[in-house]
Protein backbone atom coordinates (compact mmCIF):
# COMPACT_ATOMS: atom_id res chain seq x y z
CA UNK A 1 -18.30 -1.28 20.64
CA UNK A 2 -18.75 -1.74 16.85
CA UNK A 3 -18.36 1.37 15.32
CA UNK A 4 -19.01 3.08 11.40
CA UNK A 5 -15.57 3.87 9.79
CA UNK A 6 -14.39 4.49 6.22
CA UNK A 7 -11.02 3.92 4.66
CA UNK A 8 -9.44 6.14 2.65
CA UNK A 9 -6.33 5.25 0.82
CA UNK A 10 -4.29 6.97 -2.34
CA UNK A 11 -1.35 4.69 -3.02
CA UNK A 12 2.30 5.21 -4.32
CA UNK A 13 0.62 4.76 -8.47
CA UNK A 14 -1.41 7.55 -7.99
CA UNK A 15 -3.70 6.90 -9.78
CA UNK A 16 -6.67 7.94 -7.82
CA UNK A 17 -8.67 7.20 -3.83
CA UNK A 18 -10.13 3.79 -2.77
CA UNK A 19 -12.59 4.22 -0.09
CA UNK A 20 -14.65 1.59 1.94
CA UNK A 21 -16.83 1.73 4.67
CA UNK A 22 -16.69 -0.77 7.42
CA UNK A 23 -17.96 -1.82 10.49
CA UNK A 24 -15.44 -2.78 13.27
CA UNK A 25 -14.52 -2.69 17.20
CA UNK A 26 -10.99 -2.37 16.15
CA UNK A 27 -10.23 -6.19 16.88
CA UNK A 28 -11.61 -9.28 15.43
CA UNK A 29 -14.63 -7.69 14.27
CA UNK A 30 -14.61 -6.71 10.51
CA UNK A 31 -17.47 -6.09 8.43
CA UNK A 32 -16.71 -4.01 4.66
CA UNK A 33 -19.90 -2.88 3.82
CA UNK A 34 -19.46 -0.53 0.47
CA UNK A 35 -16.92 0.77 -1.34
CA UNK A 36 -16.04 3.10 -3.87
CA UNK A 37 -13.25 4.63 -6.32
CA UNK A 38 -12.13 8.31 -7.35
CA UNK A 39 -9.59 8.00 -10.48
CA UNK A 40 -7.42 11.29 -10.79
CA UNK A 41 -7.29 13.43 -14.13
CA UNK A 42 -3.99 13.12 -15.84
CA UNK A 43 -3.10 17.03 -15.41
CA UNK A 44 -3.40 15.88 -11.28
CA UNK A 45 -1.24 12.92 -11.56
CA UNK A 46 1.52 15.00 -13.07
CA UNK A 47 0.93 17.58 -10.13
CA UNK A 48 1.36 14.99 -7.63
CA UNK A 49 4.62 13.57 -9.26
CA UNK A 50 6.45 17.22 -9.40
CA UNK A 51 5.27 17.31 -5.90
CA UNK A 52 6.74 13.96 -5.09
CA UNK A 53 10.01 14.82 -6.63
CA UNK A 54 9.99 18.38 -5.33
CA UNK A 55 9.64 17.23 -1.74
CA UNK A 56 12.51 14.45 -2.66
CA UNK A 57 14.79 16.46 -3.93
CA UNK A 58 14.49 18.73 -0.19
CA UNK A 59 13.79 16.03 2.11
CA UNK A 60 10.65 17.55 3.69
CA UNK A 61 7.01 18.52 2.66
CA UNK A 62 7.57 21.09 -0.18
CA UNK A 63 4.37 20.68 -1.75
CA UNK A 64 1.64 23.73 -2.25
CA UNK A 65 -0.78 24.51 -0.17
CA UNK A 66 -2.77 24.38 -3.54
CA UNK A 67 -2.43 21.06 -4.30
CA UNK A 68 -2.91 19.89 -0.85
CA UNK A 69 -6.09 21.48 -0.49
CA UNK A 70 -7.12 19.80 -4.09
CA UNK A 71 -6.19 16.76 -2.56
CA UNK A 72 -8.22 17.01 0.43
CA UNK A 73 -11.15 18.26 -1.51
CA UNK A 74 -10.98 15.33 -3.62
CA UNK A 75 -10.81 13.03 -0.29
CA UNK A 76 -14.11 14.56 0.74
CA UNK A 77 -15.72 13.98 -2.48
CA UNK A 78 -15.20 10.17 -2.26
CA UNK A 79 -16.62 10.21 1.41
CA UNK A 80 -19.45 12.09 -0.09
CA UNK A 81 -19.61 9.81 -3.06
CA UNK A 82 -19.47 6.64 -0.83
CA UNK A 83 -22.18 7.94 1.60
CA UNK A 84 -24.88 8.59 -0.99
CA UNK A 85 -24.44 4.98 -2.22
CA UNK A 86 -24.55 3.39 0.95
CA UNK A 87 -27.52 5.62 1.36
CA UNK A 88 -25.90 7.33 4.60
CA UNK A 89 -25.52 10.58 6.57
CA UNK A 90 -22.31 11.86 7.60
CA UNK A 91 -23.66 11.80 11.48
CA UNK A 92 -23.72 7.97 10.83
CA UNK A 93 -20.47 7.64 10.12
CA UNK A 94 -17.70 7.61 13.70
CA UNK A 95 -14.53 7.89 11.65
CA UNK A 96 -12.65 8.44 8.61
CA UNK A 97 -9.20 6.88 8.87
CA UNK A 98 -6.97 9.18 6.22
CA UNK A 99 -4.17 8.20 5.06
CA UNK A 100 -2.98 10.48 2.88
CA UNK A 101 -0.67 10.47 0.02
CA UNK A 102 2.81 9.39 0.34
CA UNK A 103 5.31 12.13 -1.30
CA UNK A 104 8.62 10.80 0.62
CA UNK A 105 9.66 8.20 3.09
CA UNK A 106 12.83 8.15 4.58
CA UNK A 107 12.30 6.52 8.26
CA UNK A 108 16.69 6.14 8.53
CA UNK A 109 16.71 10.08 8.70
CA UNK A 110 13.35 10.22 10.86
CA UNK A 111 11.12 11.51 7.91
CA UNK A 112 8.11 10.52 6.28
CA UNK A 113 5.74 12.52 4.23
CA UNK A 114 1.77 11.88 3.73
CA UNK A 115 0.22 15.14 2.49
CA UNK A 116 -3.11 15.69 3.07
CA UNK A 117 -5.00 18.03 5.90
CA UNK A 118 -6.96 16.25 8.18
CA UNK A 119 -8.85 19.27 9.43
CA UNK A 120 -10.29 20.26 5.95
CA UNK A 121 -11.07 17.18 5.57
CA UNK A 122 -13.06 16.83 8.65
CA UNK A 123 -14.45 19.96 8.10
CA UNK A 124 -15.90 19.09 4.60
CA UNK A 125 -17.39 16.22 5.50
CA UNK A 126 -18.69 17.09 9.09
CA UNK A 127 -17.08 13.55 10.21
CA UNK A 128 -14.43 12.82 12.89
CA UNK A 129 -11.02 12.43 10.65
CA UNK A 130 -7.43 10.51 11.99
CA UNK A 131 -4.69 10.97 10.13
CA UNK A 132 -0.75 10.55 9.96
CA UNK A 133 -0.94 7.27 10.86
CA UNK A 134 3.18 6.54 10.74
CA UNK A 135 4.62 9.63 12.24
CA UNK A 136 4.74 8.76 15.78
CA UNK A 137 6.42 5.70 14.90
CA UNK A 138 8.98 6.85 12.88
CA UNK A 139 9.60 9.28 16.20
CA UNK A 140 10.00 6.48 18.33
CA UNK A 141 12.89 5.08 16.33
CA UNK A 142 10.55 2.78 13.47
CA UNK A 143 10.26 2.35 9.86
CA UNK A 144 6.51 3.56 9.83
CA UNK A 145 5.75 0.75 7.63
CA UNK A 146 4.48 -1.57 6.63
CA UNK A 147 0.82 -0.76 8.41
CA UNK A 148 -0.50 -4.11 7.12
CA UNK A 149 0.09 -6.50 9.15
CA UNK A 150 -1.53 -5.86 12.69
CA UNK A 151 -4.76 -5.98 10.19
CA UNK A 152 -3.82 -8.85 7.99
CA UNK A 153 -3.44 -10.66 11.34
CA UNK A 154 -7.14 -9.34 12.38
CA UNK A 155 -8.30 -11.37 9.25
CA UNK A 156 -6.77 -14.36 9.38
CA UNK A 157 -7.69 -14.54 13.62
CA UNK A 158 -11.72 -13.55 11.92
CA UNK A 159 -10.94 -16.60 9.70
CA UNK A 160 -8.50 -18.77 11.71
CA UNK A 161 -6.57 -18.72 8.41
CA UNK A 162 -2.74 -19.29 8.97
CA UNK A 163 0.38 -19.60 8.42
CA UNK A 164 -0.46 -17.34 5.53
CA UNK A 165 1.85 -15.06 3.49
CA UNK A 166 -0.05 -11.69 2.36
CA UNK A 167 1.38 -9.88 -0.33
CA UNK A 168 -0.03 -6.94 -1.15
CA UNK A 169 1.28 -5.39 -4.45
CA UNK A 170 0.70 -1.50 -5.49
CA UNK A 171 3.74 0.59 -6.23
CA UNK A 172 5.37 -1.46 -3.52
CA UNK A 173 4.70 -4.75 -2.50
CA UNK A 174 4.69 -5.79 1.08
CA UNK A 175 4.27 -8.90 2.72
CA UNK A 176 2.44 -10.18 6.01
CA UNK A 177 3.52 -13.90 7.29
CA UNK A 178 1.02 -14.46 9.92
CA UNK A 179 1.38 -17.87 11.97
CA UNK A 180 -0.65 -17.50 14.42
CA UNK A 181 -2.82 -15.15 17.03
CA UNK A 182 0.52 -14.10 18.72
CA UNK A 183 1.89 -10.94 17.96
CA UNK A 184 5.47 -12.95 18.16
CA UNK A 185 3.81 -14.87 15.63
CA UNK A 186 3.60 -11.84 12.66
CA UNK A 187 6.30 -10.31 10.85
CA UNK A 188 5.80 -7.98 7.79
CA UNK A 189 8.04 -5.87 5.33
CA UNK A 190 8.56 -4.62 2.20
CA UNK A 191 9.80 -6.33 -0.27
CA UNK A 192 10.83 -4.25 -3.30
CA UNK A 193 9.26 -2.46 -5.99
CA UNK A 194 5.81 -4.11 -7.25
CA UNK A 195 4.72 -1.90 -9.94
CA UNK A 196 6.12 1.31 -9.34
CA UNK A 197 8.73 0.71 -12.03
CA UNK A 198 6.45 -0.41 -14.51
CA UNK A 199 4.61 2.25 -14.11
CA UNK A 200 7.08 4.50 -14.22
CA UNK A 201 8.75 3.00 -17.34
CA UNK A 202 5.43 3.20 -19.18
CA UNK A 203 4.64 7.29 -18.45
CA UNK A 204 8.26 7.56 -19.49
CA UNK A 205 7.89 5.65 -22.63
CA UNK A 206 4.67 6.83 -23.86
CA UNK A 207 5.07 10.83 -22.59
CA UNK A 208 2.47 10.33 -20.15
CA UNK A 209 0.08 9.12 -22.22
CA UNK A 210 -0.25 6.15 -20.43
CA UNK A 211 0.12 4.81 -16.86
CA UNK A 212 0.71 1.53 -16.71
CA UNK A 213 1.07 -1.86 -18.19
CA UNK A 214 -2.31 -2.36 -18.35
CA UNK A 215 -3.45 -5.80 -17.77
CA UNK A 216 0.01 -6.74 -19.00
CA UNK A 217 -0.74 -5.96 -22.26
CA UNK A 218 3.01 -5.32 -23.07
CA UNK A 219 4.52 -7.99 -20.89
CA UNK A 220 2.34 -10.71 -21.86
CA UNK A 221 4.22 -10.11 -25.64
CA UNK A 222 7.54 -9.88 -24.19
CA UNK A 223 10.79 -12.11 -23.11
CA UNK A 224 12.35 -11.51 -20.14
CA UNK A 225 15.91 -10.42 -20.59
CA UNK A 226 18.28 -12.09 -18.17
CA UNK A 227 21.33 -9.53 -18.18
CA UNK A 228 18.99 -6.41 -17.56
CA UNK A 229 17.05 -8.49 -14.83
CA UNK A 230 20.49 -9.50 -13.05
CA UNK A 231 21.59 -6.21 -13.24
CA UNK A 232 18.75 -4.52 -11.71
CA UNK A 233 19.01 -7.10 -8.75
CA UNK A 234 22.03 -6.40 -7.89
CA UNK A 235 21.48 -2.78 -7.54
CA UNK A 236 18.35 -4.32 -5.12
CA UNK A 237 20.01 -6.66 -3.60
CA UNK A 238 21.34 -4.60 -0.39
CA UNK A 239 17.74 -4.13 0.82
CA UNK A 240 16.94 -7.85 0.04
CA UNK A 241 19.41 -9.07 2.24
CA UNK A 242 18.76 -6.70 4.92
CA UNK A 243 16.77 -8.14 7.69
CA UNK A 244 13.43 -7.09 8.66
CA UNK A 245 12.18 -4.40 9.60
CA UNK A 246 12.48 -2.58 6.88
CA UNK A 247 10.61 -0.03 4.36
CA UNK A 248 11.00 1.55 1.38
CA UNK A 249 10.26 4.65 -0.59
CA UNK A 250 9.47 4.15 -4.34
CA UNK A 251 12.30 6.88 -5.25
CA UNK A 252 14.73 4.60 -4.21
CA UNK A 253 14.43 2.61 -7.11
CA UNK A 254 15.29 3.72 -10.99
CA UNK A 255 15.52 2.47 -14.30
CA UNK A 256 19.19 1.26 -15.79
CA UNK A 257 20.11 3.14 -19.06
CA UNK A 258 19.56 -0.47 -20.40
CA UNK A 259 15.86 -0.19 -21.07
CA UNK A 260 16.31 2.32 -23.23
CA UNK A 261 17.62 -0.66 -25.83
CA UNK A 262 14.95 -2.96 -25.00
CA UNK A 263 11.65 -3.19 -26.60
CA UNK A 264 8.17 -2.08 -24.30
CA UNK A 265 7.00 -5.64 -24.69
CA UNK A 266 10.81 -6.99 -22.88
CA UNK A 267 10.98 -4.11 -20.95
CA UNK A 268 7.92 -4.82 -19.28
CA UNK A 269 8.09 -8.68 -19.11
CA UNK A 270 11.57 -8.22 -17.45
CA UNK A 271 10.19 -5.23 -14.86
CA UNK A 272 7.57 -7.97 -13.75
CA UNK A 273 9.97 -10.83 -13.51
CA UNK A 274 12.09 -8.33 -11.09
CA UNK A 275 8.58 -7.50 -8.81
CA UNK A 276 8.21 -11.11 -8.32
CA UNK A 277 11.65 -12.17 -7.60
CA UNK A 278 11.94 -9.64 -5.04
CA UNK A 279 8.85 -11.15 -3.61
CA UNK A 280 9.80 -14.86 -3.41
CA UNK A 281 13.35 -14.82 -2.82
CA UNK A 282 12.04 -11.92 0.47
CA UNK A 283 10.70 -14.93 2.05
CA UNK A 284 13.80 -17.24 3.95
CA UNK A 285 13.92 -20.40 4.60
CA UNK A 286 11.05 -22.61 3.97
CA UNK A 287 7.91 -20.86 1.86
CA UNK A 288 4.63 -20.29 3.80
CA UNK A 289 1.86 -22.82 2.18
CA UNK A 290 -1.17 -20.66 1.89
CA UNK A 291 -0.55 -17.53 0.26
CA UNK A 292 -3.17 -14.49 -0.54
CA UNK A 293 -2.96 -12.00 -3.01
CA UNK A 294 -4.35 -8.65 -2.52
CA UNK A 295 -3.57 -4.80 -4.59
CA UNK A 296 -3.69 -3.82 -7.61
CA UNK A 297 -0.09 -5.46 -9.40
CA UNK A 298 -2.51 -8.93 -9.49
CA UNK A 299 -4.81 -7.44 -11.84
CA UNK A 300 -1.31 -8.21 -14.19
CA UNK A 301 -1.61 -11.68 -15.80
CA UNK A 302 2.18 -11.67 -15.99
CA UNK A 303 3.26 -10.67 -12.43
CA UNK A 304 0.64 -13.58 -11.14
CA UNK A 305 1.91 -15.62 -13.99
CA UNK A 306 5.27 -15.80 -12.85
CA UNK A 307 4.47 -15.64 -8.94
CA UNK A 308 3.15 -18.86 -8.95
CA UNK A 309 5.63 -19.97 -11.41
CA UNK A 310 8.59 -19.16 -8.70
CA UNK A 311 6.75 -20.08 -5.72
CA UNK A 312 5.89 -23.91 -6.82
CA UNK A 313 9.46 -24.17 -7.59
CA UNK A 314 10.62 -23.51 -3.50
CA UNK A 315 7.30 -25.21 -2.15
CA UNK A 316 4.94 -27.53 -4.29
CA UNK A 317 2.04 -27.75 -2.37
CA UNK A 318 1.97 -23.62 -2.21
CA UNK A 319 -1.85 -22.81 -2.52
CA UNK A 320 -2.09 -19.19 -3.83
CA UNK A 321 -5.37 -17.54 -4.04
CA UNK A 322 -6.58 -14.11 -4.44
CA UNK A 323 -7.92 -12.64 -1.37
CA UNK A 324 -11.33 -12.21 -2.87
CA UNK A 325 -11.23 -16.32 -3.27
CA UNK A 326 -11.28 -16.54 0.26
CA UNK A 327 -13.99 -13.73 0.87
CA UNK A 328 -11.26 -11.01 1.59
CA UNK A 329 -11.15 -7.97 -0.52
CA UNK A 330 -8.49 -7.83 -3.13
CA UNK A 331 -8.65 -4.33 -4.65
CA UNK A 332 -9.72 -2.40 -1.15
CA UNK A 333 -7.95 -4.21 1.10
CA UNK A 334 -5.44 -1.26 1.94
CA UNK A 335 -8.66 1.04 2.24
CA UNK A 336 -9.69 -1.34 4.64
CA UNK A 337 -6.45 -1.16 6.86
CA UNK A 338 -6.85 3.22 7.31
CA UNK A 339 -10.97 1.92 8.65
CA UNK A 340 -9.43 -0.70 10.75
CA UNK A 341 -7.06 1.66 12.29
CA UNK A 342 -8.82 4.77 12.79
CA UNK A 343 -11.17 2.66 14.85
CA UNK A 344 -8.42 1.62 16.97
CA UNK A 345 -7.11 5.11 17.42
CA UNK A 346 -9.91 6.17 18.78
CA UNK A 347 -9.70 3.10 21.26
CA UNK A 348 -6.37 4.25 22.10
CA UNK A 349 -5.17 0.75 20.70
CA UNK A 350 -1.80 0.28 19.70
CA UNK A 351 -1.86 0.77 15.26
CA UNK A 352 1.55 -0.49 14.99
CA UNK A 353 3.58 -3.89 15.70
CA UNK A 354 6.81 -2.53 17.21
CA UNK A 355 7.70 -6.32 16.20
CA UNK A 356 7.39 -5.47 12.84
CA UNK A 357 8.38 -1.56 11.92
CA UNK A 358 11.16 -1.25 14.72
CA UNK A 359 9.98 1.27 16.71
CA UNK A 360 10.92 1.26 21.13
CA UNK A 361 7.25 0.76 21.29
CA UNK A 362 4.18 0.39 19.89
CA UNK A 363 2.92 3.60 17.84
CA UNK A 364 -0.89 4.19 19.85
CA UNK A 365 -2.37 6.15 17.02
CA UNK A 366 -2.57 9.10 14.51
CA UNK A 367 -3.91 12.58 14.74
CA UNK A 368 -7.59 13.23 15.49
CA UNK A 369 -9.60 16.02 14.17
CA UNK A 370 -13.11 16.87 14.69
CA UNK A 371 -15.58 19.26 13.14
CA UNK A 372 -15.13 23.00 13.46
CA UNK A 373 -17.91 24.09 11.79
């Protein structure tokens, strides 16, 4: 049965909420039908990184009851948002899938942390609501990430479109290689930081007046300097040559007192160079020869730039295409995934690849709530 569900998803930049509604039976079956975008104030953002470090620094969900509830509220205003321009009542909707936002992920000491409460949110927008999606997996001995790929491979099955390497890149980029209908035949990881460092660099360098290297406005002036690249790779490197599965928390990563003597423009250039490597040099062995781009790190000129760059050097007929070129959705895509899932919770379907995030088994779902009012 095909049923209503939107997607919400706040990623690792926070910057703000995608949200998408889409049809689905929670198999091959995908139809996006709207979506919409909530950016956060700056006074928020800052909230939700002292929250993010606080609950880092203790290794559990220390954040206020305050600022989850603001970030619930603001969850329910996007549903709202995205109902009134698809022209929709919330009775039409089945499900909201809810991600959350990420504060801490540390699946090696059985913890992750995605704040956000799924009752409220349920209860604000008089709609069935699953969240904490990776929990259960973590629990059952998994990395509780990546989600992608069970729906990556419900795309390319829709489109018979594989071998195919996804990448997504937000504030970590993950990839998908999908070669075929087969769950044998999908694996899926992180691969290192896509533009949480750049991001990070940029707040630091401008005192929060600014969030990111927007459209690689500093890189695109820049060189890339060799000695700070190596040496940030080599603090990397342990997690590139660890073998799948594997996940990663954006805290893991900092910036080398080196930047400090670099200009923005270099700084920036080299931060993208390292995103990409981490991304090519993920992939062993012979390189995939379709490849789709989806997240927000592609809107960067210099970070696709360099991607292809890398990638025609290991494979020359690589054919690398956003996923929008191919009738996929590029910015919503991980919106699109929480839909896709929530739909399959309901079904009682499994919403993890044990394959793919480690687990004993295959995580069945997240937490449903319905209405109390």
């Amino acid at each position: 049965m095909i049923l209503k569900s939107i997607g919400l998803m706040s990623g690792t930049s926070m910057d703000g909420i995608d949200a998408v509604l889409m049809e689905t039976d929670g198999g091959s079956i995908i139809r996006s039908k709207m979506t919409a975008s909530l950016s956060y104030s700056s006074e928020f953002k800052l909230q939700m990184r002292q929250a993010e470090f606080e609950t880092k620094q203790a290794k559990k969900n220390v954040a206020s009851s305050e600022i989850i509830k603001k970030s619930t509220e603001l969850h329910a205003q996007i549903v709202k948002d995205l109902l009134k321009k698809a022209n929709l009542q919330a009775q039409d909707i089945d499900v909201i899938g809810y991600h959350g936002q990420s504060l801490y992920h540390a699946p090696k000491d059985g913890i992750t942390v995605q704040i956000g409460d799924g009752q409220l949110l349920s209860n604000l927008t008089n709609i069935t609501v699953v969240n904490d999606f990776r929990s259960e997996d973590v629990r059952n001995g998994g990395q509780g990430a990546p989600l992608a790929p069970l729906y990556h491979q419900a795309l390319a099955i829709k489109d018979s479109y594989f071998p195919v390497a996804i990448v997504n890149c937000g504030g970590i980029s993950n990839i998908s290689i999908i070669n075929g209908p087969n769950e044998a035949q999908v694996t899926g990881f992180d691969t290192g930081p896509g533009n949480v460092l750049i991001d990070r660099y940029i707040r630091n360098k401008t005192s929060n007046k600014e969030f990111m290297d927007f459209n690689g406005k500093y890189g695109q002036k820049g060189s890339v300097n060799q000695e700070v690249l190596n040496k940030m790779i080599a603090i990397i490197q342990p997690f590139l040559d660890k073998d799948p599965p594997k996940s990663l928390d954006p805290n893991e990563f900092y910036l080398i007192e080196d930047f400090a003597d670099l200009s923005i423009y270099d700084a920036c250039a080299t931060l993208e160079a390292l995103t990409v490597k981490c991304i090519v040099d993920s992939v062993r062995g012979e390189i995939p020869t379709k490849w789709i781009l989806a997240g927000g790190g592609w809107n960067n000129p210099v970070i696709m730039k360099l991607l292809k760059q890398d990638l025609v050097k290991r494979n020359h007929l690589v054919d690398i295409k956003l996923a929008s070129e191919i009738g996929w959705d590029n910015v919503y895509m991980e919106a699109e995934i929480f839909a896709y899932l929530a739909v399959r919770s309901l079904y009682k379907l499994p919403i993890t690849l044990a394959k793919v995030t480690g687990a004993l088994t295959a995580a069945l779902g997240g937490k449903i709530y319905f209405c109390q009012n």
